[in-house]
C-alpha atoms as a PDB file:
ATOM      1  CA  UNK A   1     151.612  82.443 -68.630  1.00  0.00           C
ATOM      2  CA  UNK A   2     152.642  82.937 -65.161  1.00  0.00           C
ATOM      3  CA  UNK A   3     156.229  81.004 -66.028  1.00  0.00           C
ATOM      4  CA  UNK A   4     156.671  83.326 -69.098  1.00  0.00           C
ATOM      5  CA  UNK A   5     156.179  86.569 -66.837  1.00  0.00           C
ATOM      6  CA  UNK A   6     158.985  84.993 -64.530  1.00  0.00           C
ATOM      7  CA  UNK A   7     161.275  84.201 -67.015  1.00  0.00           C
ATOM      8  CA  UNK A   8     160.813  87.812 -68.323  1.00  0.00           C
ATOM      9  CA  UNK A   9     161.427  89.016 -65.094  1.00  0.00           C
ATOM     10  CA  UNK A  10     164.857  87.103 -64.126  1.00  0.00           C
ATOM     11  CA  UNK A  11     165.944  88.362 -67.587  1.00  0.00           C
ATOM     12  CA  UNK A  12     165.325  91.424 -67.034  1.00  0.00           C
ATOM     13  CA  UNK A  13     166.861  91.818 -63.615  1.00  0.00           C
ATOM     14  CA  UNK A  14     169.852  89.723 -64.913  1.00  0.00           C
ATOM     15  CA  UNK A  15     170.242  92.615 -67.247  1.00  0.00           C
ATOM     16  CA  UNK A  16     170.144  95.116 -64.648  1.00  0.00           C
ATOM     17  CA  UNK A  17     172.955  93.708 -62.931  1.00  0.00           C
ATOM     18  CA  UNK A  18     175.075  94.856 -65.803  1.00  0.00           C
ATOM     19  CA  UNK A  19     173.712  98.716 -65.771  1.00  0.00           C
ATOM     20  CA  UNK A  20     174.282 101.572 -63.532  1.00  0.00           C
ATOM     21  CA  UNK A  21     173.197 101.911 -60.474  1.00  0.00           C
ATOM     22  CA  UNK A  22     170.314 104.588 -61.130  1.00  0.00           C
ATOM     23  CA  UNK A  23     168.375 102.664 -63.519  1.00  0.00           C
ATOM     24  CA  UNK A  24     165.427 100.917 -62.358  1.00  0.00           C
ATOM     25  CA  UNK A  25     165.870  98.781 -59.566  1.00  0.00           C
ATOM     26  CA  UNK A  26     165.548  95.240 -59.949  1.00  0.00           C
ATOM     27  CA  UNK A  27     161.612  93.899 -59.612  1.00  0.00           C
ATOM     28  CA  UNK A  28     159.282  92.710 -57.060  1.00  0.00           C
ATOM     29  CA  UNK A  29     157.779  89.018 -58.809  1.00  0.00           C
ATOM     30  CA  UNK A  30     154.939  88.803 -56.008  1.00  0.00           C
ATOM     31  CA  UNK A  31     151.828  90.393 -57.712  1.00  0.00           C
ATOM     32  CA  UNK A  32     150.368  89.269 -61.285  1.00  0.00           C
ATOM     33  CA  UNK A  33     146.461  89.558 -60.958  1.00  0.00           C
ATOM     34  CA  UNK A  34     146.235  91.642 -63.916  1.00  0.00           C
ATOM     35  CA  UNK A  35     143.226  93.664 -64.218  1.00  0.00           C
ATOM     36  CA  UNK A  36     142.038  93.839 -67.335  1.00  0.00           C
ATOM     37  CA  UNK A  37     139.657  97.402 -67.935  1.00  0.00           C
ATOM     38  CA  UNK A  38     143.174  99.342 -68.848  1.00  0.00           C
ATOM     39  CA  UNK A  39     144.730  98.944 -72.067  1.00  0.00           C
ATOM     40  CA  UNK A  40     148.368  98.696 -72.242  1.00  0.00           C
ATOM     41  CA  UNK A  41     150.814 102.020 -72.699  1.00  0.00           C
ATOM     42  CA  UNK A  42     150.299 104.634 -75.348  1.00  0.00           C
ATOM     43  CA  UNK A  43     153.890 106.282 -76.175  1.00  0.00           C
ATOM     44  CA  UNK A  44     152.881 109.995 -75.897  1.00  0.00           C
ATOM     45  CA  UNK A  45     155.964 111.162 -76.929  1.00  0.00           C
ATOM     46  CA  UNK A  46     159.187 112.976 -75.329  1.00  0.00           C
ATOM     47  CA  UNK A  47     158.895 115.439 -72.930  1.00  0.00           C
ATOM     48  CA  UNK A  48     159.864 118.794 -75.015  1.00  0.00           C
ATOM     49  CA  UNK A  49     160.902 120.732 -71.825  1.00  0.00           C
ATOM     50  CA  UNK A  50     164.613 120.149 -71.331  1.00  0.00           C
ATOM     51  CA  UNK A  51     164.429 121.591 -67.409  1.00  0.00           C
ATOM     52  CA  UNK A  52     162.051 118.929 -66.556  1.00  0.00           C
ATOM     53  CA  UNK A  53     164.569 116.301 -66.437  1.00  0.00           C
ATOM     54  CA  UNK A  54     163.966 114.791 -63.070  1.00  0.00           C
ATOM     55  CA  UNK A  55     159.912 114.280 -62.821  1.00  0.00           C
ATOM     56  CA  UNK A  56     159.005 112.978 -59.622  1.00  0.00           C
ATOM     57  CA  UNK A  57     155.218 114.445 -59.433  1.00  0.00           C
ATOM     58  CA  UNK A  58     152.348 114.380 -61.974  1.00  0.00           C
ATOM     59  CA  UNK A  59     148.781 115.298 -61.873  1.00  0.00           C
ATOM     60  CA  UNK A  60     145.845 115.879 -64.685  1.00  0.00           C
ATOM     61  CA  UNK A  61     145.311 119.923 -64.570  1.00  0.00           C
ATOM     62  CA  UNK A  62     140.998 120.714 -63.603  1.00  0.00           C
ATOM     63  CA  UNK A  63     141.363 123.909 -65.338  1.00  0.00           C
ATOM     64  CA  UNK A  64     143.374 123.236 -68.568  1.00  0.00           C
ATOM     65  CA  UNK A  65     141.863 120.692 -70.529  1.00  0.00           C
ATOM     66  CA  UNK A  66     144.319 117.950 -71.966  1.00  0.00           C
ATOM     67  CA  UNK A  67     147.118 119.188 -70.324  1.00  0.00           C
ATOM     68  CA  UNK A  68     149.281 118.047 -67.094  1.00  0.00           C
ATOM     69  CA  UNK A  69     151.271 119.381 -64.437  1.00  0.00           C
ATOM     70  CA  UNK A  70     154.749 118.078 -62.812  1.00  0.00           C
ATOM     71  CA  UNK A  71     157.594 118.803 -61.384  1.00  0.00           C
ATOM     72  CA  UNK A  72     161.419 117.803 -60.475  1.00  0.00           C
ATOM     73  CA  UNK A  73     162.480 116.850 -57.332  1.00  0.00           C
ATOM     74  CA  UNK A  74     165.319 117.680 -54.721  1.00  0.00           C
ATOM     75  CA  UNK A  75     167.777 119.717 -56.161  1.00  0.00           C
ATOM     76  CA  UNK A  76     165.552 121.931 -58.852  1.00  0.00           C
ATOM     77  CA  UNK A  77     163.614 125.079 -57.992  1.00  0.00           C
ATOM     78  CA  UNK A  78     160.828 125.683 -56.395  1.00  0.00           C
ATOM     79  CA  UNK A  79     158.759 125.483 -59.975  1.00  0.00           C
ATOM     80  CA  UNK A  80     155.770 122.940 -61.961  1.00  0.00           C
ATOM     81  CA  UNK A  81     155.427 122.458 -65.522  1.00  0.00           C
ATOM     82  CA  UNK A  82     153.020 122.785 -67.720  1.00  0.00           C
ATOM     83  CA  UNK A  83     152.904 120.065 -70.682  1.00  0.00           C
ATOM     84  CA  UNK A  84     150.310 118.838 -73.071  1.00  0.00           C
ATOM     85  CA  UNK A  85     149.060 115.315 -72.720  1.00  0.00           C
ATOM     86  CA  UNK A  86     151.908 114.180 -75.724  1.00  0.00           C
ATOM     87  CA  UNK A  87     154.815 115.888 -73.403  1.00  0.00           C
ATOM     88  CA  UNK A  88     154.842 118.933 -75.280  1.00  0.00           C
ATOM     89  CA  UNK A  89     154.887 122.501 -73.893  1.00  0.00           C
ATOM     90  CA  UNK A  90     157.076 124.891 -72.076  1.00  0.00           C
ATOM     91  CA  UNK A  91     155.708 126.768 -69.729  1.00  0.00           C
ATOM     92  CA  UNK A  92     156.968 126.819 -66.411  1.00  0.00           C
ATOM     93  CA  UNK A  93     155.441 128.536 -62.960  1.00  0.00           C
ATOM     94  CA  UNK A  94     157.547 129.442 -59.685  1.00  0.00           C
ATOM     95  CA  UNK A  95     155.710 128.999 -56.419  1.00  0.00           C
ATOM     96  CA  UNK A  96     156.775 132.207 -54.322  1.00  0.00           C
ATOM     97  CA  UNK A  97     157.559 131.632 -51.251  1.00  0.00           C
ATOM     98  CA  UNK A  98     157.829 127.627 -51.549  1.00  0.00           C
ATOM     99  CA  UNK A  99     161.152 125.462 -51.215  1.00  0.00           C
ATOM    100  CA  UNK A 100     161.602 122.651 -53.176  1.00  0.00           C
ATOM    101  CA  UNK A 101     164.189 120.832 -50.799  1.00  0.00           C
ATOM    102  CA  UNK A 102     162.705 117.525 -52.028  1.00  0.00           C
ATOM    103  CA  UNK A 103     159.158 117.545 -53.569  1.00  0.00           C
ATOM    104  CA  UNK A 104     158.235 114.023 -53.972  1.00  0.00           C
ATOM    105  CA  UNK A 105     154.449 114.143 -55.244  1.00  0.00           C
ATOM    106  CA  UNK A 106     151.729 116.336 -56.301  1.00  0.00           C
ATOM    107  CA  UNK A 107     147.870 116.287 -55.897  1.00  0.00           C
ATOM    108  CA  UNK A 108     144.888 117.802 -57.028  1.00  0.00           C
ATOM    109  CA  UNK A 109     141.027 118.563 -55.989  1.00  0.00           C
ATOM    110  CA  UNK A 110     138.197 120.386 -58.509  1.00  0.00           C
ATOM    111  CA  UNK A 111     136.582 122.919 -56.127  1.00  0.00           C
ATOM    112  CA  UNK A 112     132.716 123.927 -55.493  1.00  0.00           C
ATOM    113  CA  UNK A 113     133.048 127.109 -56.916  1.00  0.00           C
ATOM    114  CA  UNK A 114     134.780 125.880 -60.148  1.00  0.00           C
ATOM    115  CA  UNK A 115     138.327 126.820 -59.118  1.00  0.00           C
ATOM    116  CA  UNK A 116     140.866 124.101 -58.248  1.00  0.00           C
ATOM    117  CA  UNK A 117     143.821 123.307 -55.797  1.00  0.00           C
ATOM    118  CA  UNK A 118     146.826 121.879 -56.513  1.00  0.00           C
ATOM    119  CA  UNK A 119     148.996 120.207 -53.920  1.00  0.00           C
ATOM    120  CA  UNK A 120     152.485 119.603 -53.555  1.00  0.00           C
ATOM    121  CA  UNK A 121     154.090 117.499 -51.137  1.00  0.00           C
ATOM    122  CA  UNK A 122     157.905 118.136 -49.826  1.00  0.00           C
ATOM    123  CA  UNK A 123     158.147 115.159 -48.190  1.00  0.00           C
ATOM    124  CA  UNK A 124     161.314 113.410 -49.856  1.00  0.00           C
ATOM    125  CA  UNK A 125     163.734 112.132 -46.661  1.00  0.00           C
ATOM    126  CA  UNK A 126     165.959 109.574 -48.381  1.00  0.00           C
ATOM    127  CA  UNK A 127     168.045 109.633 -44.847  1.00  0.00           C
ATOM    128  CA  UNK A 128     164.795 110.087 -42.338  1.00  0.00           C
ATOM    129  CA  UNK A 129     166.569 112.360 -40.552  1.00  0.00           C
ATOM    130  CA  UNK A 130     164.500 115.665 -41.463  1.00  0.00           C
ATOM    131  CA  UNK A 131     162.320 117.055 -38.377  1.00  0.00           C
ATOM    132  CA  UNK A 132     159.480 117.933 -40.270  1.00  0.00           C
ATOM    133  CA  UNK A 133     158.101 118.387 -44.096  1.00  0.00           C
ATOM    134  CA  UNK A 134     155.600 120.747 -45.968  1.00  0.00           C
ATOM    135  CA  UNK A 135     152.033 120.724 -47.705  1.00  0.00           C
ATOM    136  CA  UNK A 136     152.016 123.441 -50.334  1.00  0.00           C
ATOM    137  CA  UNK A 137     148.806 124.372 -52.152  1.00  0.00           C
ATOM    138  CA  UNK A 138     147.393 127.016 -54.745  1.00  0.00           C
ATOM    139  CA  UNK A 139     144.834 127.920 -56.699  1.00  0.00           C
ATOM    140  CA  UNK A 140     145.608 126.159 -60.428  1.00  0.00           C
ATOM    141  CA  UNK A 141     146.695 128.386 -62.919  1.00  0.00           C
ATOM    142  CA  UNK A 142     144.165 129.070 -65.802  1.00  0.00           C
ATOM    143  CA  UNK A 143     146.481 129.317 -69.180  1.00  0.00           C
ATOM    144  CA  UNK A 144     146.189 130.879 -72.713  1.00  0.00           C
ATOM    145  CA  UNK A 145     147.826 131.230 -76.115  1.00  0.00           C
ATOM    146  CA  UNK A 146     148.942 134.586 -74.386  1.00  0.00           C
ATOM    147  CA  UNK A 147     150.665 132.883 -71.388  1.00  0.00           C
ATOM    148  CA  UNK A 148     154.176 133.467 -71.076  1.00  0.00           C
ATOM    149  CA  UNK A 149     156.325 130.428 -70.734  1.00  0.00           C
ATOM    150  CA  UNK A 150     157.460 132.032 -67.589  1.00  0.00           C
ATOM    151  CA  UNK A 151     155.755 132.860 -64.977  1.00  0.00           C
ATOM    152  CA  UNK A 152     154.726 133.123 -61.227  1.00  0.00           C
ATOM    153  CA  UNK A 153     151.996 131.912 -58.456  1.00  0.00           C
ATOM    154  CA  UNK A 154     152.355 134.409 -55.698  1.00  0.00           C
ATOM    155  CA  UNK A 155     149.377 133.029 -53.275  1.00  0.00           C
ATOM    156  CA  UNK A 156     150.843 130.030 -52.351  1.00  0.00           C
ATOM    157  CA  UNK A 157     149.525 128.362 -48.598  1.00  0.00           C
ATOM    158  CA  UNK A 158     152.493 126.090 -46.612  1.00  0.00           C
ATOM    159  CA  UNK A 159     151.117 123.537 -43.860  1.00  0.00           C
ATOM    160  CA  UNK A 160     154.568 122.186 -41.966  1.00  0.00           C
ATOM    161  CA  UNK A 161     154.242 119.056 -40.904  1.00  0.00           C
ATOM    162  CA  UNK A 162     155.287 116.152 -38.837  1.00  0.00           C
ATOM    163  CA  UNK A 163     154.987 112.218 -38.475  1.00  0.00           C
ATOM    164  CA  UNK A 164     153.519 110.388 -35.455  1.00  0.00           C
ATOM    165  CA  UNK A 165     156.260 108.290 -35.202  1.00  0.00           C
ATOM    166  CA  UNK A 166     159.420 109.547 -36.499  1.00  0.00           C
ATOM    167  CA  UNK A 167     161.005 110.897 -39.520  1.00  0.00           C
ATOM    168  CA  UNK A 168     160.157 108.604 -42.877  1.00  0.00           C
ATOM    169  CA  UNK A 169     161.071 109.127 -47.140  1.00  0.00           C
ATOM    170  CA  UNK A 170     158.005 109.591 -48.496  1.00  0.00           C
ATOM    171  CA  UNK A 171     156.936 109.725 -52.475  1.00  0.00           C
ATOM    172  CA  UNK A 172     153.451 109.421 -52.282  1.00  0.00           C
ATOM    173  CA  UNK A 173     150.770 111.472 -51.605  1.00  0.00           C
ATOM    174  CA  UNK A 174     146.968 110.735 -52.046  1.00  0.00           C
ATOM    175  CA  UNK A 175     144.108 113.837 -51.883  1.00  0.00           C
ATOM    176  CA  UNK A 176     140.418 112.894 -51.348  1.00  0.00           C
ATOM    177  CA  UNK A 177     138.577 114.260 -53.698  1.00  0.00           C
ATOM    178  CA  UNK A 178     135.395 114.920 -51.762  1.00  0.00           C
ATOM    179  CA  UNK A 179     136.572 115.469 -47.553  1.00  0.00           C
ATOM    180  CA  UNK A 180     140.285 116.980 -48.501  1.00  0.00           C
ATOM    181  CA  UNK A 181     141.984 114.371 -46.318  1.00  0.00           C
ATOM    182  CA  UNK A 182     145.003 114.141 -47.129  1.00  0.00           C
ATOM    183  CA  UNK A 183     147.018 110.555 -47.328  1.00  0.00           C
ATOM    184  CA  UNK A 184     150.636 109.707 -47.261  1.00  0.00           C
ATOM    185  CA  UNK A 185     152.024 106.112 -47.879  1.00  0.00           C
ATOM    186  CA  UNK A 186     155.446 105.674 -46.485  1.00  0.00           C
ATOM    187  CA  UNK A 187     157.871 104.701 -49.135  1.00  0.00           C
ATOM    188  CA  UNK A 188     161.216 102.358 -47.711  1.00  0.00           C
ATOM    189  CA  UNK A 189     159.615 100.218 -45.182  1.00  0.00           C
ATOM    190  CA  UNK A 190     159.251  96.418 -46.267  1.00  0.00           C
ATOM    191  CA  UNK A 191     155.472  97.015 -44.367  1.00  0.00           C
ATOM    192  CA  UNK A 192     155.014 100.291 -45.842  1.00  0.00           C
ATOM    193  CA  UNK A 193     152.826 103.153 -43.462  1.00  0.00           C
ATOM    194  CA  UNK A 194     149.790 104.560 -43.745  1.00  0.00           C
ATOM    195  CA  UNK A 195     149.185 108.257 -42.677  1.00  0.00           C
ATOM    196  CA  UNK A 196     146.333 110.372 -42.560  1.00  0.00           C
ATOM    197  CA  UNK A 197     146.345 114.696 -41.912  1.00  0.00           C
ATOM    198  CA  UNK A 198     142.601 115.976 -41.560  1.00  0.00           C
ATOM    199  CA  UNK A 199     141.549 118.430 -43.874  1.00  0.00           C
ATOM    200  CA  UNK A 200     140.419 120.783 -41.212  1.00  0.00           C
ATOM    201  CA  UNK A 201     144.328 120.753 -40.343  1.00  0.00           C
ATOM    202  CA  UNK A 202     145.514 121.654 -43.660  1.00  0.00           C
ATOM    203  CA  UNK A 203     145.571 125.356 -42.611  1.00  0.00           C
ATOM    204  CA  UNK A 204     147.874 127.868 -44.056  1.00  0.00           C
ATOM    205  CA  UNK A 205     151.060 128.606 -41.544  1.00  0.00           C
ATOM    206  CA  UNK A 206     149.830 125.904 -39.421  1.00  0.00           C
ATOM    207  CA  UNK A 207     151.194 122.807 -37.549  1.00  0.00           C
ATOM    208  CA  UNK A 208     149.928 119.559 -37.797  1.00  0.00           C
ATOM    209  CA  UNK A 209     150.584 116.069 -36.992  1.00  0.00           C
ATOM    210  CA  UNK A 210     149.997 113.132 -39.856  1.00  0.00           C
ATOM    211  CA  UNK A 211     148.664 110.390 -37.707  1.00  0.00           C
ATOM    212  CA  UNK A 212     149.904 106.782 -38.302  1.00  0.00           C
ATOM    213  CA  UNK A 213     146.547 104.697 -39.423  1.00  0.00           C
ATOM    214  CA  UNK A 214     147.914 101.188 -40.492  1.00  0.00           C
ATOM    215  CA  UNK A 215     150.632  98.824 -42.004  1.00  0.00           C
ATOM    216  CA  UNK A 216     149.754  97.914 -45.281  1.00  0.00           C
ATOM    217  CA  UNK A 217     150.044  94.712 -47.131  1.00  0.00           C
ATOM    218  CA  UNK A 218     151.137  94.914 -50.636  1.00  0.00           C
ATOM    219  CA  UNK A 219     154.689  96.111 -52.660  1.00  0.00           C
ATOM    220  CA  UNK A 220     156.274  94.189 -50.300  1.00  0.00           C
ATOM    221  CA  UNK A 221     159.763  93.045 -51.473  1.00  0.00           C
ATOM    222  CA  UNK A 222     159.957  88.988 -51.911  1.00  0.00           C
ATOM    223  CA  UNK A 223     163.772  88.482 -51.219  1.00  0.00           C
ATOM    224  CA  UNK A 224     166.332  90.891 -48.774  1.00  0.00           C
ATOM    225  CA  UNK A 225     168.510  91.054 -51.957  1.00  0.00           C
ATOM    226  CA  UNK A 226     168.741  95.259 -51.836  1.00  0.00           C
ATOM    227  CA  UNK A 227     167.672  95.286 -55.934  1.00  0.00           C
ATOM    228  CA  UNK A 228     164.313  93.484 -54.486  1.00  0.00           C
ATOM    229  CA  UNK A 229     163.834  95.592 -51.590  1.00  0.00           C
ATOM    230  CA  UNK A 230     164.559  98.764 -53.725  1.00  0.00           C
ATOM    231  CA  UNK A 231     161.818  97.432 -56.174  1.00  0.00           C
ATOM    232  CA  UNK A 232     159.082  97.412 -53.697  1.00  0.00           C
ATOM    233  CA  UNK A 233     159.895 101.435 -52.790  1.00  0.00           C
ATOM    234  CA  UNK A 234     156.494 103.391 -53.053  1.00  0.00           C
ATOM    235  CA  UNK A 235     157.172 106.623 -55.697  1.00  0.00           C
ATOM    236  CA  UNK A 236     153.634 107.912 -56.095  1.00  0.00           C
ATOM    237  CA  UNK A 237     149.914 107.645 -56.456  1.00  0.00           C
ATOM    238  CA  UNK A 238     146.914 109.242 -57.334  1.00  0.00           C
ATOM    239  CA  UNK A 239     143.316 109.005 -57.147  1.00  0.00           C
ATOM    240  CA  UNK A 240     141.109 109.289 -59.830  1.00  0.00           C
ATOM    241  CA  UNK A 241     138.951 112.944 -60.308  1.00  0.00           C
ATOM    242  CA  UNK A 242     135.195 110.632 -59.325  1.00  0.00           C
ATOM    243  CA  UNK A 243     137.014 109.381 -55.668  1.00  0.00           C
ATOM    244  CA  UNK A 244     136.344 105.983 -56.639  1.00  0.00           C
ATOM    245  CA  UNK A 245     139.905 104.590 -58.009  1.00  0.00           C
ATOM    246  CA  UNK A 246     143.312 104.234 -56.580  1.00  0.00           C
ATOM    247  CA  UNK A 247     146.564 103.951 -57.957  1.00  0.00           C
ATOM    248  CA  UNK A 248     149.951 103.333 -56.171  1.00  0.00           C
ATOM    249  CA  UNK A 249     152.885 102.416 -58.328  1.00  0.00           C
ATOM    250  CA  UNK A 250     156.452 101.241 -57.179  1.00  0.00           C
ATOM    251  CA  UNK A 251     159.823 101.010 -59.814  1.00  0.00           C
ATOM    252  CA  UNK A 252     158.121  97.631 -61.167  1.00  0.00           C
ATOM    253  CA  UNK A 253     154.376  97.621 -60.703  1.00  0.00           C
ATOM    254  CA  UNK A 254     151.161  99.803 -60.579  1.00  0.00           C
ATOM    255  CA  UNK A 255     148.597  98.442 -57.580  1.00  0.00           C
ATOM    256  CA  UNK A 256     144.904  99.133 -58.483  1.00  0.00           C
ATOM    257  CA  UNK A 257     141.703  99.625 -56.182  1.00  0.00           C
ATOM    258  CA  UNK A 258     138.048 100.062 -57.160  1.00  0.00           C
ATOM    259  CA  UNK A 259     136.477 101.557 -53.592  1.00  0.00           C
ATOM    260  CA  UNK A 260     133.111 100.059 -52.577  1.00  0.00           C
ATOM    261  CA  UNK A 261     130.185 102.016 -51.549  1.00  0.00           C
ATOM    262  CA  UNK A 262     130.649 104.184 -48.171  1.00  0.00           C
ATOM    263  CA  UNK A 263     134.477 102.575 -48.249  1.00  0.00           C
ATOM    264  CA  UNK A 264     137.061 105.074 -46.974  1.00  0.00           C
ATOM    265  CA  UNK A 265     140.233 105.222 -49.066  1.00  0.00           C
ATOM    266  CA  UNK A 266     142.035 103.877 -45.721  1.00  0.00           C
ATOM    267  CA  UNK A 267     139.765 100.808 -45.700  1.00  0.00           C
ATOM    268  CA  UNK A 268     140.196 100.525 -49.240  1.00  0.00           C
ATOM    269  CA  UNK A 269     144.195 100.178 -48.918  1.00  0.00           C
ATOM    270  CA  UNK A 270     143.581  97.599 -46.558  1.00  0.00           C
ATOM    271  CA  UNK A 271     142.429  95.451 -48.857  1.00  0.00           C
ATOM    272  CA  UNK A 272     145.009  93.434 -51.427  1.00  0.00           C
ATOM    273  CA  UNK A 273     144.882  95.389 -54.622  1.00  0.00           C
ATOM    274  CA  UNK A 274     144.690  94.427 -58.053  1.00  0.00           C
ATOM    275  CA  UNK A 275     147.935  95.073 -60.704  1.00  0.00           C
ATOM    276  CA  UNK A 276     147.340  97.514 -64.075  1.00  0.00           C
ATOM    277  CA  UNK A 277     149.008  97.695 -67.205  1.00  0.00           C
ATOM    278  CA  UNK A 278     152.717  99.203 -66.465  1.00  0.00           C
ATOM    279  CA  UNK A 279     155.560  99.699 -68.939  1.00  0.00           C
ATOM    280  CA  UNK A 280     158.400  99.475 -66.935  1.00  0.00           C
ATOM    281  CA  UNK A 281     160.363 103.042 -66.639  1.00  0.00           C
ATOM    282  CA  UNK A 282     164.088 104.115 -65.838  1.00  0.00           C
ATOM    283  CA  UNK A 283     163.232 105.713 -62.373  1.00  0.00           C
ATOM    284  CA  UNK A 284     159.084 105.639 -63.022  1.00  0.00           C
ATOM    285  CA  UNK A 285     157.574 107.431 -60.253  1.00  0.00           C
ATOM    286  CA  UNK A 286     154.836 109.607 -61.324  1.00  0.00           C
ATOM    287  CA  UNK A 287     151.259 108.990 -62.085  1.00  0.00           C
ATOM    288  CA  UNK A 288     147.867 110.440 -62.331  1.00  0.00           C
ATOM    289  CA  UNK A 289     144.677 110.037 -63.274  1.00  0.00           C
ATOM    290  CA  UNK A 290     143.727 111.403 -66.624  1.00  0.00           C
ATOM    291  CA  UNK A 291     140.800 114.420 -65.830  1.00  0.00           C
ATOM    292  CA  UNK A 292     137.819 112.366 -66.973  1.00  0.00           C
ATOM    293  CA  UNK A 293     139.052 109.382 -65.397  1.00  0.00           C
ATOM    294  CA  UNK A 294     139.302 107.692 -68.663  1.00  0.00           C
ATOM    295  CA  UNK A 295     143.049 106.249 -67.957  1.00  0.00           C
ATOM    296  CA  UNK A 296     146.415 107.447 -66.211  1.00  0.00           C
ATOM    297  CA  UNK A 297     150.007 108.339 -67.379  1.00  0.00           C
ATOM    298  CA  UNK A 298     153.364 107.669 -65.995  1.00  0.00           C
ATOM    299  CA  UNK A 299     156.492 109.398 -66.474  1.00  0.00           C
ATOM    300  CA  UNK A 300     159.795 108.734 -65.183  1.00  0.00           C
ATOM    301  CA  UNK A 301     162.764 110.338 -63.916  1.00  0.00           C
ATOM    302  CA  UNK A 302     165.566 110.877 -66.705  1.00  0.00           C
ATOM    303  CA  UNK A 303     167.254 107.713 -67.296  1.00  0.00           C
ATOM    304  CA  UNK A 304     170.935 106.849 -68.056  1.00  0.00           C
ATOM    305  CA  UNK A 305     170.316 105.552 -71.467  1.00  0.00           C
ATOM    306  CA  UNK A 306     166.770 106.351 -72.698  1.00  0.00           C
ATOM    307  CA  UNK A 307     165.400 110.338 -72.802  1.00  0.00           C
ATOM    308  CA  UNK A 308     161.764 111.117 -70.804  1.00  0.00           C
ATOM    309  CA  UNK A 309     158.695 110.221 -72.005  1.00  0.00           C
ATOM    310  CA  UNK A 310     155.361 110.379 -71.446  1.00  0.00           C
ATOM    311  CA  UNK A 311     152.716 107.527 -71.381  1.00  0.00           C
ATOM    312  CA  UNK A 312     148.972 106.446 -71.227  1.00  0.00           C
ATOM    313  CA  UNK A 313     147.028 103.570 -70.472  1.00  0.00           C
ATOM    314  CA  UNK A 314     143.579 104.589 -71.601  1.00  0.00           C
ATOM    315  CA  UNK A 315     140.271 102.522 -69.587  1.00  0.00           C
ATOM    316  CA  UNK A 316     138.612 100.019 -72.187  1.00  0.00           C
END
């Protein structure tokens, strides 16, 4: 089995050789552990919204039942979409007051008093050479038949932000579903970074500091062949809606972890993860839980050759 995956593999990145430059980057061979309570993909469908053409954040919407939110990256405005859970749907929402210079990843957390927050992280520094980034976060649009398919959060909250150590691209962000904490997994480095901002910093107009915690051990690239190393990039995450499951995907793989009683989601990435079901994508980076934690979905960026679409890799 394992010889038939590699075979696969060295196909496939000898085919890549022969495409353009932005489709997905060759992959990282080093992880097969397979675990086995996800199915494999579901085609939901195209994405019916033409302006959502470069998806670089997803999340499960708390307040709109079988339906998602996501949004472009650098370059679009500052704006999340609203599709069904088969990529259809039109509606679109600016964030006043928000700048989209490079949103990289969204999040979201089901509140005490039935509300919920949605998070979006402009954190995207492909040059590490920006002096800080920004946490933005509302209250998650409730939506009817009588929704317009344009529209506009006005009460939106910015936390600026720097690094302990130095200006880093970032893609993912991970929200703790119970404290708030908010986690950040640094995307280039072959030993990618950990970093951690305290909820009870994630104040509105504030300042705040996202502490390095650790190195961590997995996605890293198995040759210094730039298709490899590319491979390995971290492009988002997500944590499941009960706390108790991670997901971090690169361009090739999706890493899984099941925490462990009274295990913080830092101690938790410590540990070597497992792989998940993962149909490779043209530019895959988003993911997120499905609401009642019964499976994910990944999306991609718009690919040279094949149009957006939408998957989901239901929990047996």
């Amino acid at each position: 089995m394992m010889k038939n995956k590699v075979f696969f593999l060295l196909s496939f990145c000898f085919l890549l050789t022969a495409c353009e430059p932005s489709q997905t980057p060759t992959p990282d061979l080093g992880v097969s552990n397979i675990e086995s309570n996800y199915a494999e993909y579901e085609d939901r469908g195209l994405i019916e919204n033409s302006s959502l053409k470069e998806v670089s954040g997803l999340v499960a919407s708390r307040k709109n039942a079988g339906f998602l939110w996501a949004h472009n990256d650098s370059g679009d405005e500052n704006r999340i979409f609203l599709i069904d859970s088969y990529g259809k749907g039109k509606r679109e929402f600016k964030l006043q007051g928000a700048e989209n210079r490079d949103w990289e990843d969204m999040g979201i957390v089901s509140e005490t008093d039935g509300s919920a927050t949605l998070y979006l992280a402009d954190f995207g520094d492909n040059n590490a050479n920006y002096s800080s980034y920004a946490l933005y976060w509302c209250k998650e649009p409730v939506v009817d038949a009588n929704t317009p398919l344009s529209n506009t959060i006005s009460q939106v909250s910015k936390l600026t932000f720097t690094l302990s150590d130095g200006a880093r691209d970032m893609e993912c962000l991970l929200v703790d579903q119970k404290t708030k904490d908010i986690f950040i997994i640094s995307k280039r480095e072959n030993n990618k970074r950990l970093y951690k901002i305290v909820a009870s910093s994630v104040v509105a107009g504030g300042t705040t500091k996202a502490e390095f915690v650790r190195e961590l051990d997995f996605s890293k690239p198995i040759s210094t062949d730039s298709k490899f190393v590319t491979a390995a990039y971290i492009t988002g995450g997500s944590i499941s809606p009960d706390n108790s499951e991670i997901l971090v995907k690169n361009y090739y793989e999706v890493y899984y972890w099941k925490r462990k009683t009274g295990e913080t989601i830092s101690d938790a990435l410590s540990r070597a993860p497992k792989t998940v079901p993962y149909k490779m994508e043209d530019q895959g980076e988003g993911i997120a839980f499905a609401a009642d934690g019964n499976g994910y979905y990944t999306i991609s960026e718009l690919g040279s050759s094949d149009p957006v679409r939408l998957y989901f890799y239901k929990k047996k």
